[in-house]
Protein backbone atom coordinates (compact mmCIF):
# COMPACT_ATOMS: atom_id res chain seq x y z
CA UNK A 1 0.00 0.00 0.00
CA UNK A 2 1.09 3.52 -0.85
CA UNK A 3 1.59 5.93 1.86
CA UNK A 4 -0.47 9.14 1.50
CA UNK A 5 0.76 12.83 2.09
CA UNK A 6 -0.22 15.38 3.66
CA UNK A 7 0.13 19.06 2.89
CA UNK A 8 -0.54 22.13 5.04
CA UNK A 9 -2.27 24.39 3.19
CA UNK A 10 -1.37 27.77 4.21
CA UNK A 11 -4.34 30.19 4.63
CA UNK A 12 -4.21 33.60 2.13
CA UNK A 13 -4.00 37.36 3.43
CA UNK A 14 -7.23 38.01 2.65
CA UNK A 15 -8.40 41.08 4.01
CA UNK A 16 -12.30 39.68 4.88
CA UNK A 17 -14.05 43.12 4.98
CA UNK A 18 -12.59 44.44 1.55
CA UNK A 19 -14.61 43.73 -1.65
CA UNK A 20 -13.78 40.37 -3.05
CA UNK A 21 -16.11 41.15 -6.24
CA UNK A 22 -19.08 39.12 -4.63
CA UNK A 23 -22.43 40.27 -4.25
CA UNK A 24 -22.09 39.91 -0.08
CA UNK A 25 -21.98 43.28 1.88
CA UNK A 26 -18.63 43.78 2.12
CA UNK A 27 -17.44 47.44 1.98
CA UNK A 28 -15.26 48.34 -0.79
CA UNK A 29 -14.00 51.46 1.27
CA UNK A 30 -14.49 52.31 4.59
CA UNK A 31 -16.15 56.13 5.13
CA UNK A 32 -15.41 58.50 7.27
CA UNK A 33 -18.72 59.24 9.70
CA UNK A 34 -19.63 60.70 13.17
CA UNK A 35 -17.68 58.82 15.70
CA UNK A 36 -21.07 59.33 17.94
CA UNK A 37 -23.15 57.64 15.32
CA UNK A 38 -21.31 54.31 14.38
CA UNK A 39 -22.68 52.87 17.74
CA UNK A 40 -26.22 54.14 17.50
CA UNK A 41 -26.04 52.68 13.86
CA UNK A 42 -24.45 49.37 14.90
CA UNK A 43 -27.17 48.96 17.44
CA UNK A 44 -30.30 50.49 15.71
CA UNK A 45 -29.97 49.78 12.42
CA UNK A 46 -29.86 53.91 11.55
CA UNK A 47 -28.13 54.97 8.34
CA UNK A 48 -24.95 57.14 8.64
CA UNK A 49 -23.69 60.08 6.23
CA UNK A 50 -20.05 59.73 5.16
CA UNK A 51 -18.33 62.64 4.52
CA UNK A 52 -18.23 61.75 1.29
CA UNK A 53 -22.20 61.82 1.29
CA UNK A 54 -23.11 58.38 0.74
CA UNK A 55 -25.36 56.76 3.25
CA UNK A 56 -25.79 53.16 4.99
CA UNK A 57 -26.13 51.46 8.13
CA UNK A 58 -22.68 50.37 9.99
CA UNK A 59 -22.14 46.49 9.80
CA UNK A 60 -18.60 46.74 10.02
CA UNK A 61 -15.50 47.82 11.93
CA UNK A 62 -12.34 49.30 9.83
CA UNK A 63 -9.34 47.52 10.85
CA UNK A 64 -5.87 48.92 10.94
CA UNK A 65 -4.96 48.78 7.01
CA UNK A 66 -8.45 48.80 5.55
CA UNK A 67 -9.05 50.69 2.16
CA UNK A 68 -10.77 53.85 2.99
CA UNK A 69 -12.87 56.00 0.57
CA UNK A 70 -10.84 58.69 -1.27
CA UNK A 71 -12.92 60.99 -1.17
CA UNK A 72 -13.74 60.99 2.38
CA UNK A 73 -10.03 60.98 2.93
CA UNK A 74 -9.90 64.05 0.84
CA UNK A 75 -12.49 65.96 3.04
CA UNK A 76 -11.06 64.83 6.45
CA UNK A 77 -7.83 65.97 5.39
CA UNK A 78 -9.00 69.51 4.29
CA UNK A 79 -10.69 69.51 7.42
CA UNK A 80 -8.02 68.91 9.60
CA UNK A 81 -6.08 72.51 8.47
């Protein structure tokens, strides 16, 4: 009898909240909003406004590295001067 193998397959660096191209709900960016509202939103269900202007409910948290939305960048960096 032949003796089998194993291999460890090692898991990719998939970042699990960017957009993989599926139709899931994955963010493609992650906004800028009202610190005081991503709670309320999280909890309630309530839309958010990005500073960018588009709207939806929070399902997610950004992690360190996650693609954020240019032009929210943009207008949080204006805002900062």
């Amino acid at each position: 009898m032949k003796a089998m193998s194993t291999k460890t397959l090692e898991k990719p660096d998939v970042d699990a909240d960017a957009d993989t191209g599926d139709d899931d709900d994955s963010p493609k960016f992650f906004h800028y909003v009202r610190k005081n509202k991503i709670a309320e939103s999280a909890v309630m269900g309530n839309y958010v406004v990005a500073l960018c202007g588009e709207t939806f409910p929070v399902t997610k948290s950004a992690k360190p590295g996650s693609p954020v939305c240019p032009d929210c960048k943009k207008i949080y960096d204006r805002m900062k001067k």
